[in-house]
N, C-alpha and C. Protein backbone atom coordinates (compact mmCIF):
# COMPACT_ATOMS: atom_id res chain seq x y z
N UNK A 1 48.13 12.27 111.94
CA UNK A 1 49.21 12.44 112.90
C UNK A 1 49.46 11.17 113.70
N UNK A 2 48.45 10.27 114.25
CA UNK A 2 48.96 9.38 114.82
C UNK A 2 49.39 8.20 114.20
N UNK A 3 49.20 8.47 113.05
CA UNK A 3 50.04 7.05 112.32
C UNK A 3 51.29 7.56 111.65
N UNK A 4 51.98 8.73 112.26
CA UNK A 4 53.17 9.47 112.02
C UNK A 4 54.37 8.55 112.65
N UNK A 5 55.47 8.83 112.40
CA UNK A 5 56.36 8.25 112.89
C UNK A 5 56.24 9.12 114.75
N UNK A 6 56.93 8.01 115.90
CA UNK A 6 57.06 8.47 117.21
C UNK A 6 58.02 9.70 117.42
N UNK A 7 58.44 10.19 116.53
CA UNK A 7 59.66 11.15 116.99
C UNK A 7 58.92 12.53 116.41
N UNK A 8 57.88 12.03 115.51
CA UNK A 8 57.69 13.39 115.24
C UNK A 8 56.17 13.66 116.39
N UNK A 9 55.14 13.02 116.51
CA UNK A 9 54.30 12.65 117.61
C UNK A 9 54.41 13.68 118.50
N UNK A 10 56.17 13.32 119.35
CA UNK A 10 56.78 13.71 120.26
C UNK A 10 57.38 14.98 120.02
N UNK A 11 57.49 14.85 119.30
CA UNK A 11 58.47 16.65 118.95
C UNK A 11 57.15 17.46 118.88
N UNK A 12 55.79 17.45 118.48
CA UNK A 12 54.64 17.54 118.23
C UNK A 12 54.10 18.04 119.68
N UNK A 13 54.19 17.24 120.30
CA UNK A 13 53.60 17.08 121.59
C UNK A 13 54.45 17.93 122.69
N UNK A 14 55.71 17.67 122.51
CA UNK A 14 56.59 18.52 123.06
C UNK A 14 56.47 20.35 122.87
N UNK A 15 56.22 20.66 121.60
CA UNK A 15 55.73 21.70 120.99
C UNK A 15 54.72 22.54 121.55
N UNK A 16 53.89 21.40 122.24
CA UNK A 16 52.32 21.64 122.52
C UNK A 16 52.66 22.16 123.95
N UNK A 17 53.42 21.65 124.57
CA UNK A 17 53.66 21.89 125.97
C UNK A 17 54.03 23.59 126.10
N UNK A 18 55.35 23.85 125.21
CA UNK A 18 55.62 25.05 125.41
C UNK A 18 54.78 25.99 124.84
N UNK A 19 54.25 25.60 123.76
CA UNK A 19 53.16 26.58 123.40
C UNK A 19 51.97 27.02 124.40
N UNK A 20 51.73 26.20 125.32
CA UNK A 20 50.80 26.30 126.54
C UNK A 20 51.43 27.30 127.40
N UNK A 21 52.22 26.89 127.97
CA UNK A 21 53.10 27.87 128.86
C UNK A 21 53.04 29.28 128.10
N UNK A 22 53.41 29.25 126.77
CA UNK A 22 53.75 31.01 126.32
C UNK A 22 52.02 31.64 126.09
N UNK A 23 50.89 30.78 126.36
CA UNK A 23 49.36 31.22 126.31
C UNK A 23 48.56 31.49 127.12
N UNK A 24 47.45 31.72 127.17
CA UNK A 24 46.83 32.13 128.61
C UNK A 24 45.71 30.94 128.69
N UNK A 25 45.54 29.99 127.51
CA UNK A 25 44.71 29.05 127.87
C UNK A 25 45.65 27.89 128.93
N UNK A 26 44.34 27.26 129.41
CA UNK A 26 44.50 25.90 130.38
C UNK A 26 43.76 24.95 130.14
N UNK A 27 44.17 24.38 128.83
CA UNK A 27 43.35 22.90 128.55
C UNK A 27 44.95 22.18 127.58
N UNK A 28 44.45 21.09 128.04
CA UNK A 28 45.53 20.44 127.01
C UNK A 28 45.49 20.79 125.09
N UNK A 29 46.89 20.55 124.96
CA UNK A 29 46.87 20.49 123.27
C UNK A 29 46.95 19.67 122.43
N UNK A 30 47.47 18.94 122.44
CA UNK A 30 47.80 17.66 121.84
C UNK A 30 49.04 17.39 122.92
N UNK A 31 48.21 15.98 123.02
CA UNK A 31 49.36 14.76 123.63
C UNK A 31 49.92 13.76 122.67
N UNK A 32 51.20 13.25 122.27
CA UNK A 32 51.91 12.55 121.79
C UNK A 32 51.42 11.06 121.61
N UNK A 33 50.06 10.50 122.81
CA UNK A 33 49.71 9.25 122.63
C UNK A 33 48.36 9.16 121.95
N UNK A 34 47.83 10.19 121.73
CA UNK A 34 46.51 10.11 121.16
C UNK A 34 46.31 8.98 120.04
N UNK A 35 44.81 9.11 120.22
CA UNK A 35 44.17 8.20 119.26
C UNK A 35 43.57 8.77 118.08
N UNK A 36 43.33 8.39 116.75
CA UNK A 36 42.72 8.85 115.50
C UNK A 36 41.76 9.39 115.81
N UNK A 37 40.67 8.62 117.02
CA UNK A 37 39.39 8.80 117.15
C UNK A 37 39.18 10.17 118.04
N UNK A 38 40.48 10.92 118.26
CA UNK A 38 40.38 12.38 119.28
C UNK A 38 39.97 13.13 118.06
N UNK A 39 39.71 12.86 116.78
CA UNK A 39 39.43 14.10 116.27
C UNK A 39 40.49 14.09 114.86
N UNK A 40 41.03 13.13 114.75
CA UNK A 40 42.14 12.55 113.74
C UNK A 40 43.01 14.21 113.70
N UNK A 41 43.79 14.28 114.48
CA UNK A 41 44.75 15.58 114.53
C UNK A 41 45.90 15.68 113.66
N UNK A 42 46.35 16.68 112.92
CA UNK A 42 46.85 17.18 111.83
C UNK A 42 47.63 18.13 111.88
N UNK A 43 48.97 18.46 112.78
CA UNK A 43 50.09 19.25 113.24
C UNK A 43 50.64 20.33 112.07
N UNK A 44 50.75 20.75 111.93
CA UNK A 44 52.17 22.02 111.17
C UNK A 44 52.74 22.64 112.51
N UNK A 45 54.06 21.99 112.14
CA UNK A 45 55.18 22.45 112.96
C UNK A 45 56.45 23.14 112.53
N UNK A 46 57.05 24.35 113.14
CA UNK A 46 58.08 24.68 112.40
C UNK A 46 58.98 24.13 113.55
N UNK A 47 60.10 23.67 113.13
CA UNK A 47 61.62 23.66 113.85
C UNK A 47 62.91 24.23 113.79
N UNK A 48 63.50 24.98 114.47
CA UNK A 48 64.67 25.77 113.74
C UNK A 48 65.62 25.55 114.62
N UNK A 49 66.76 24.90 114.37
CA UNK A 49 68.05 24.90 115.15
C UNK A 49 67.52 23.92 116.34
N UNK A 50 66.62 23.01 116.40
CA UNK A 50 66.22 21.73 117.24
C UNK A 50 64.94 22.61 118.37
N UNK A 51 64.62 23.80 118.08
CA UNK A 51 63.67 24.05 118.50
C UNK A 51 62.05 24.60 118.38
N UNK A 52 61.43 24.17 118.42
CA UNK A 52 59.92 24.59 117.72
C UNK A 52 59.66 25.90 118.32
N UNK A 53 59.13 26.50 117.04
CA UNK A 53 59.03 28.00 117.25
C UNK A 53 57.27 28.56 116.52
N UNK A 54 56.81 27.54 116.16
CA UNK A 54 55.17 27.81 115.44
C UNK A 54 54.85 26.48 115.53
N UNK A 55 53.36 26.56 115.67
CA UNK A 55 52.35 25.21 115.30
C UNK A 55 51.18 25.45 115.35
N UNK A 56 50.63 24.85 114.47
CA UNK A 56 49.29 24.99 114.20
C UNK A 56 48.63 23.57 114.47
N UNK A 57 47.44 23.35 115.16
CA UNK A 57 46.98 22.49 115.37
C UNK A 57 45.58 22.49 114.72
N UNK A 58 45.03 21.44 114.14
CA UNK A 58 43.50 20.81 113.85
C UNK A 58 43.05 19.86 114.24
N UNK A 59 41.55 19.51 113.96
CA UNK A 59 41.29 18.98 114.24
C UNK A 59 40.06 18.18 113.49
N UNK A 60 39.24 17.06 113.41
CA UNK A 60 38.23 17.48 112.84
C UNK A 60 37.13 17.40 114.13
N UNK A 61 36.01 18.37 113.80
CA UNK A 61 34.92 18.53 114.71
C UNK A 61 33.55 19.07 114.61
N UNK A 62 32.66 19.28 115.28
CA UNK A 62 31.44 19.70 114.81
C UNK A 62 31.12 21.15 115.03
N UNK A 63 30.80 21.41 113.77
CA UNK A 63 30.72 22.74 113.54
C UNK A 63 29.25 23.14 113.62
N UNK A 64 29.12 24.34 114.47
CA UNK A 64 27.79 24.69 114.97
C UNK A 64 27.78 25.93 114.16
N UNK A 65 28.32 26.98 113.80
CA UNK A 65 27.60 28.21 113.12
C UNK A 65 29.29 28.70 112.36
N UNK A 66 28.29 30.42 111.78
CA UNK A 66 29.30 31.23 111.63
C UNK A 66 28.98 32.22 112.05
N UNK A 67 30.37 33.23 112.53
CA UNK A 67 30.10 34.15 113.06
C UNK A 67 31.10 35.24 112.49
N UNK A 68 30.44 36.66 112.47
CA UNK A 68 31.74 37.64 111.86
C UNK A 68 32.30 38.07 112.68
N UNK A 69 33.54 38.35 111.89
CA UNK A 69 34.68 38.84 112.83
C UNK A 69 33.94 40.21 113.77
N UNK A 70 33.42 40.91 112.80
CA UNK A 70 33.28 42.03 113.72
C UNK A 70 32.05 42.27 114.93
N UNK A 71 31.34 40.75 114.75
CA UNK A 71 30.81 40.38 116.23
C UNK A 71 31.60 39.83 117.35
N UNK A 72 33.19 40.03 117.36
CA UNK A 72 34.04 39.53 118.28
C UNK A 72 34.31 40.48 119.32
N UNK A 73 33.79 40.29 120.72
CA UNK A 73 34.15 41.25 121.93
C UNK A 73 34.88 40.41 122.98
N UNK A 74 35.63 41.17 123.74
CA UNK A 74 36.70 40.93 124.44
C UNK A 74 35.81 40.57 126.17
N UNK A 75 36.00 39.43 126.40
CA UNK A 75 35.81 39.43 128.09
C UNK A 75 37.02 39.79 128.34
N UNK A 76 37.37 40.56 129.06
CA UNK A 76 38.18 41.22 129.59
C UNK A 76 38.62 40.29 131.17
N UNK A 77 37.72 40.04 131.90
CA UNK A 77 38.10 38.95 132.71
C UNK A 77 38.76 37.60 132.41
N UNK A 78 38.55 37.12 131.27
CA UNK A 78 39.19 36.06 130.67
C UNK A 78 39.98 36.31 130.25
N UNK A 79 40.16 37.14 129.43
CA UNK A 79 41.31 37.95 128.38
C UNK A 79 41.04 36.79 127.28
N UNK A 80 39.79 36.69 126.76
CA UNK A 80 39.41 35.81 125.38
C UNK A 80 38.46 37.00 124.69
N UNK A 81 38.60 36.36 123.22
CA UNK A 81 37.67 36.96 122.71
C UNK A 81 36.55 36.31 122.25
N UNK A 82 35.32 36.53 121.96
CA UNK A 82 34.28 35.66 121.17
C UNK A 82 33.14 36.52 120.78
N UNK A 83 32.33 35.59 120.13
CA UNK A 83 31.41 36.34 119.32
C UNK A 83 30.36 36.67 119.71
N UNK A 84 29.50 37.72 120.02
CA UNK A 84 28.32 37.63 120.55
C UNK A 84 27.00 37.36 119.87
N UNK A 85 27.49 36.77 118.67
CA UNK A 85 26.34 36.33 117.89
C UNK A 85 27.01 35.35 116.91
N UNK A 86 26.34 34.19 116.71
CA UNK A 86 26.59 33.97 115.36
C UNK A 86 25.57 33.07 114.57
N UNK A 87 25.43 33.24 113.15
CA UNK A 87 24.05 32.05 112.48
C UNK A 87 24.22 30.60 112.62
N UNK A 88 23.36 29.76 113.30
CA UNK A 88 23.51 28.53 113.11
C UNK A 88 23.28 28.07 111.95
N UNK A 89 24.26 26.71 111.79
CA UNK A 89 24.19 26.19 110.78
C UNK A 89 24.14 24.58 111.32
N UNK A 90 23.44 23.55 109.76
CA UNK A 90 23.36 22.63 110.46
C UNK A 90 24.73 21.59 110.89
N UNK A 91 24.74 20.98 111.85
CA UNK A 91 25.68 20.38 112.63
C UNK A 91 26.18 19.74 111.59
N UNK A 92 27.54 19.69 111.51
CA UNK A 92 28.56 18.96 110.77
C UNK A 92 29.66 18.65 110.77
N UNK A 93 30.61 17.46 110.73
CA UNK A 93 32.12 17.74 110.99
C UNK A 93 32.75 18.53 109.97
N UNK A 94 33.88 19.36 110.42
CA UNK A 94 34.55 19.86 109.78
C UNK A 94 35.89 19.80 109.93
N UNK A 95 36.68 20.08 109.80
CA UNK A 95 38.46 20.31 109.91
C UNK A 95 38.80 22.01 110.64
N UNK A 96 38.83 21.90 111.94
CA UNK A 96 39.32 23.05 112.77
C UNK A 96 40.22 23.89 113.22
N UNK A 97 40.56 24.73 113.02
CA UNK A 97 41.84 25.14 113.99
C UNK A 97 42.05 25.39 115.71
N UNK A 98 41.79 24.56 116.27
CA UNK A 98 41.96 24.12 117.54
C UNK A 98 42.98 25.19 118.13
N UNK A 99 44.20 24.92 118.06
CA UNK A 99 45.11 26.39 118.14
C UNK A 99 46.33 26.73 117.29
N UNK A 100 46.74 28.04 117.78
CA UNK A 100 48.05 28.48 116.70
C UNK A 100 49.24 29.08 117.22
N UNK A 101 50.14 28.98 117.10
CA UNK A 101 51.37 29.35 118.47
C UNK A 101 52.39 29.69 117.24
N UNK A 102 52.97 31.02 117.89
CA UNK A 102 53.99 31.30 117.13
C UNK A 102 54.94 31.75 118.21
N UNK A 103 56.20 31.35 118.39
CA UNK A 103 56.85 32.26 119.51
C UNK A 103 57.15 33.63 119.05
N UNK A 104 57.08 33.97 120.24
CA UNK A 104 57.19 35.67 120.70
C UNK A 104 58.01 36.25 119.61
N UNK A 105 59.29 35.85 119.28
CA UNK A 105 60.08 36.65 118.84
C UNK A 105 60.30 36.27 116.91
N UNK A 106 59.47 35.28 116.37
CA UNK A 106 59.11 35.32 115.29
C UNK A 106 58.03 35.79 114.46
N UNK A 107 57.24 36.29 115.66
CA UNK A 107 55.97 36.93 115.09
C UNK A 107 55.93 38.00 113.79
N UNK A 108 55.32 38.31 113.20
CA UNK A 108 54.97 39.21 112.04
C UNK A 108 55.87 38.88 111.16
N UNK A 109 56.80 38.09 110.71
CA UNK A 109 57.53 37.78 109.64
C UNK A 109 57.32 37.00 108.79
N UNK A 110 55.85 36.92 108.65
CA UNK A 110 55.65 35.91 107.80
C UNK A 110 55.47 34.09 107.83
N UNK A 111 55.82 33.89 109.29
CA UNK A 111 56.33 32.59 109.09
C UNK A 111 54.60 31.62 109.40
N UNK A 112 53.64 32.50 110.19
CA UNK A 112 52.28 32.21 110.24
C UNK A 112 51.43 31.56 108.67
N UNK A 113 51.87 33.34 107.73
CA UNK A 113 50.87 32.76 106.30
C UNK A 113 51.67 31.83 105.31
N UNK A 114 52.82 31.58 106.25
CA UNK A 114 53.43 30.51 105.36
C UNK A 114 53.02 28.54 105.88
N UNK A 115 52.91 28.79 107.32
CA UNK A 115 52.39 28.08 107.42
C UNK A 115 51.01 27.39 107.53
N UNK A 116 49.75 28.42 107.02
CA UNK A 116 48.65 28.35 106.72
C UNK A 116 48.67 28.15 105.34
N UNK A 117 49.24 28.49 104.58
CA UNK A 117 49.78 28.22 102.76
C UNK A 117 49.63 26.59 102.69
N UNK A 118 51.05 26.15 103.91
CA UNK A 118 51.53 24.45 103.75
C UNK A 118 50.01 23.77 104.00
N UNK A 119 49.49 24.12 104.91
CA UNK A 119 48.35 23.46 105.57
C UNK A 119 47.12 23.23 104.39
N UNK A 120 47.24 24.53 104.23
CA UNK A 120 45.72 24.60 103.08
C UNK A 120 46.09 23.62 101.91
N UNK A 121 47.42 23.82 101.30
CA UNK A 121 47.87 23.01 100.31
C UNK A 121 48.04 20.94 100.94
N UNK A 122 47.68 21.09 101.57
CA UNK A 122 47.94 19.45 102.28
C UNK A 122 46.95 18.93 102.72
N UNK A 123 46.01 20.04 102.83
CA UNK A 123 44.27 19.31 103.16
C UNK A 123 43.93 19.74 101.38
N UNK A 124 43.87 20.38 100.86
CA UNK A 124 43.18 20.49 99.68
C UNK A 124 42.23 21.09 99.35
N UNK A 125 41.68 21.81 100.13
CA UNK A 125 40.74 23.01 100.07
C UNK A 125 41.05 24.18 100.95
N UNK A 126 40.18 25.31 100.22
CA UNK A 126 40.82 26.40 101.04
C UNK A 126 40.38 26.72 102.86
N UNK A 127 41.31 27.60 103.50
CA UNK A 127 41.35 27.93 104.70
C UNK A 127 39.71 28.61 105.51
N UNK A 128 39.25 29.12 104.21
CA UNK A 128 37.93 29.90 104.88
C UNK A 128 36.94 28.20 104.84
N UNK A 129 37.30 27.22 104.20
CA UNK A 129 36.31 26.62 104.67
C UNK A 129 36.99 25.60 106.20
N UNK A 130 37.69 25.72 106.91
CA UNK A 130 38.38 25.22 108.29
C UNK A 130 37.14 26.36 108.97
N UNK A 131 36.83 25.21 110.43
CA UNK A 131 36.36 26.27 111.46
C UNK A 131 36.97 26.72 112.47
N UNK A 132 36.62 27.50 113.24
CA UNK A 132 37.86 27.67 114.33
C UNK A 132 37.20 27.64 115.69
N UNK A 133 38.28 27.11 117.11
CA UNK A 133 37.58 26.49 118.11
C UNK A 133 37.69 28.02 118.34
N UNK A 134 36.94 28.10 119.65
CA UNK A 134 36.98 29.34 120.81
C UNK A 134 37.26 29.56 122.13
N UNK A 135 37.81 29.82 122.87
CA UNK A 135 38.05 31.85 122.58
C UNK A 135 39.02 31.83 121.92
N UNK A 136 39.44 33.48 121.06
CA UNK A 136 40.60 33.39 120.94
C UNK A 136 40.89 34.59 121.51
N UNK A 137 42.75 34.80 121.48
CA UNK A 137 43.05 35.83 121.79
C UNK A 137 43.31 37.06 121.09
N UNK A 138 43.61 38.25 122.00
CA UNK A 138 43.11 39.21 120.63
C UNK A 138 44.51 39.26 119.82
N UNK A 139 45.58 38.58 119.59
CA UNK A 139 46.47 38.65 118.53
C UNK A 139 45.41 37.75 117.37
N UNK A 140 45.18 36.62 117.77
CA UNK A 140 44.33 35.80 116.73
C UNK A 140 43.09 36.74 116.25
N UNK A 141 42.41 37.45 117.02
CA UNK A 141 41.68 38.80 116.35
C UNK A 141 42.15 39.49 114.98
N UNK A 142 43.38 39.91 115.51
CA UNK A 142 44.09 41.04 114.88
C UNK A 142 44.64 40.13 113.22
N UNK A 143 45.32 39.31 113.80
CA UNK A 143 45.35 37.99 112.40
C UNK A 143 44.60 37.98 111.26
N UNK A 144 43.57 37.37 111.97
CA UNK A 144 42.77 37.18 110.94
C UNK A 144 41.78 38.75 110.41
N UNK A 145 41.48 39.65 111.26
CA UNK A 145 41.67 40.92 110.49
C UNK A 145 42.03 41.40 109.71
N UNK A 146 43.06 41.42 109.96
CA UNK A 146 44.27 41.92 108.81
C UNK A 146 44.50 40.81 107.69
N UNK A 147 43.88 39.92 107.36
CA UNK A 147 43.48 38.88 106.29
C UNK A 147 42.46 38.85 105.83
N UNK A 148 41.87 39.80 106.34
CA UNK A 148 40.72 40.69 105.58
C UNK A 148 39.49 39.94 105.57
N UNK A 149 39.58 38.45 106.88
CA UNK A 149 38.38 37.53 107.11
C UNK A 149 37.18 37.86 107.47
N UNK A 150 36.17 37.88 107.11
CA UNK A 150 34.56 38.16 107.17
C UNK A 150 34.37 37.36 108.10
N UNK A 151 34.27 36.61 107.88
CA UNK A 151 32.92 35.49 108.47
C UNK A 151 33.79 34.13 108.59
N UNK A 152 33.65 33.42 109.98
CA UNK A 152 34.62 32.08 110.59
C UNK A 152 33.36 31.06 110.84
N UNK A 153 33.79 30.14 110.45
CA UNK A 153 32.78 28.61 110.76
C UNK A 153 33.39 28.59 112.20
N UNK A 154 32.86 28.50 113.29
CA UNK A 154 33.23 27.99 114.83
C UNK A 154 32.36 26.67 114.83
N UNK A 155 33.33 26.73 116.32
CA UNK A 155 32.91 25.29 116.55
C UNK A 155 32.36 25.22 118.17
C-alpha cells in the first residue's frame, strides 16, 4: 500500500476515518502517510458513486495462538468480543485482519465474501491461514460463524 499511488493512499485513509466513526473502536486505522515498516498494510476497498462503502484492512504481524470461535464471550462493558482461551503457538509473523467495515446499509449482500475472495486471490493463499487482531464485534462473531470458521490464528 504505501508504494501505491497518493490518491489511492488517501481515498484509503479517508475510508479509514469513516469507518471509525460508524465503529465502537478508538484506535487509529490506517493513516494515508504510513510507512512499509507499520506492518506493510494491504487495503481492499470498495467505492461506489465516489464513496467508500467496505474495507478491509491487514496487516502483517505476530501471531501468538489460535483460538475457537466458540471460546468467544462478550464483555459486555466493552461491547467486544474475545476468547477466553486460546493454544499458543510459536511466535511468528503473519498477514492479519486488523479490521473490516462494511457500511450499514450494504451489509448481507454479499459484497463482504466478495471482498475476502479479491483479497485471498491477491495474497495467494487461503483466508484461514490470515490471523485476526482483537476484540471483535459481535457482527464479526456472527460472520465468521456463519462461514462455518473453527479455529482463528489471533494476534
Amino acid at each position: 500500500m504505501p508504494e501505491s499511488p497518493s490518491e489511492l493512499r488517501n481515498a484509503a485513509g479517508n475510508a479509514a476515518r469513516v469507518a471509525k466513526r460508524d465503529t465502537p473502536y478508538d484506535f487509529p486505522l490506517y493513516c494515508a502517510e504510513e510507512q512499509p515498516s507499520e506492518g506493510n498494510p494491504i487495503i481492499v476497498l470498495e467505492v461506489r458513486e465516489g464513496r467508500a462503502i467496505a474495507m478491509i484492512l491487514t496487516r502483517e504481524q505476530n501471531c501468538k495462538g489460535v483460538a475457537s470461535l466458540d471460546d468467544f464471550e462478550l464483555n459486555s462493558f466493552r461491547r467486544s468480543w474475545r476468547p477466553t482461551k486460546a493454544k499458543q503457538v510459536a511466535r511468528h509473523r503473519r498477514r492479519a485482519i486488523m479490521f473490516i467495515w462494511v457500511l450499514q446499509n450494504q451489509r448481507g449482500k454479499g459484497l463482504l465474501n466478495r471482498m475476502l475472495g479479491e483479497l485471498e486471490a491477491n495474497l495467494g493463499h487461503p483466508l484461514d491461514e490470515l490471523a485476526h487482531d482483537l476484540p471483535f464485534t459481535e457482527a464479526a462473531v456472527k460472520f465468521w460463524r456463519k462461514r462455518a470458521v473453527r479455529e482463528l490464528y489471533v494476534i
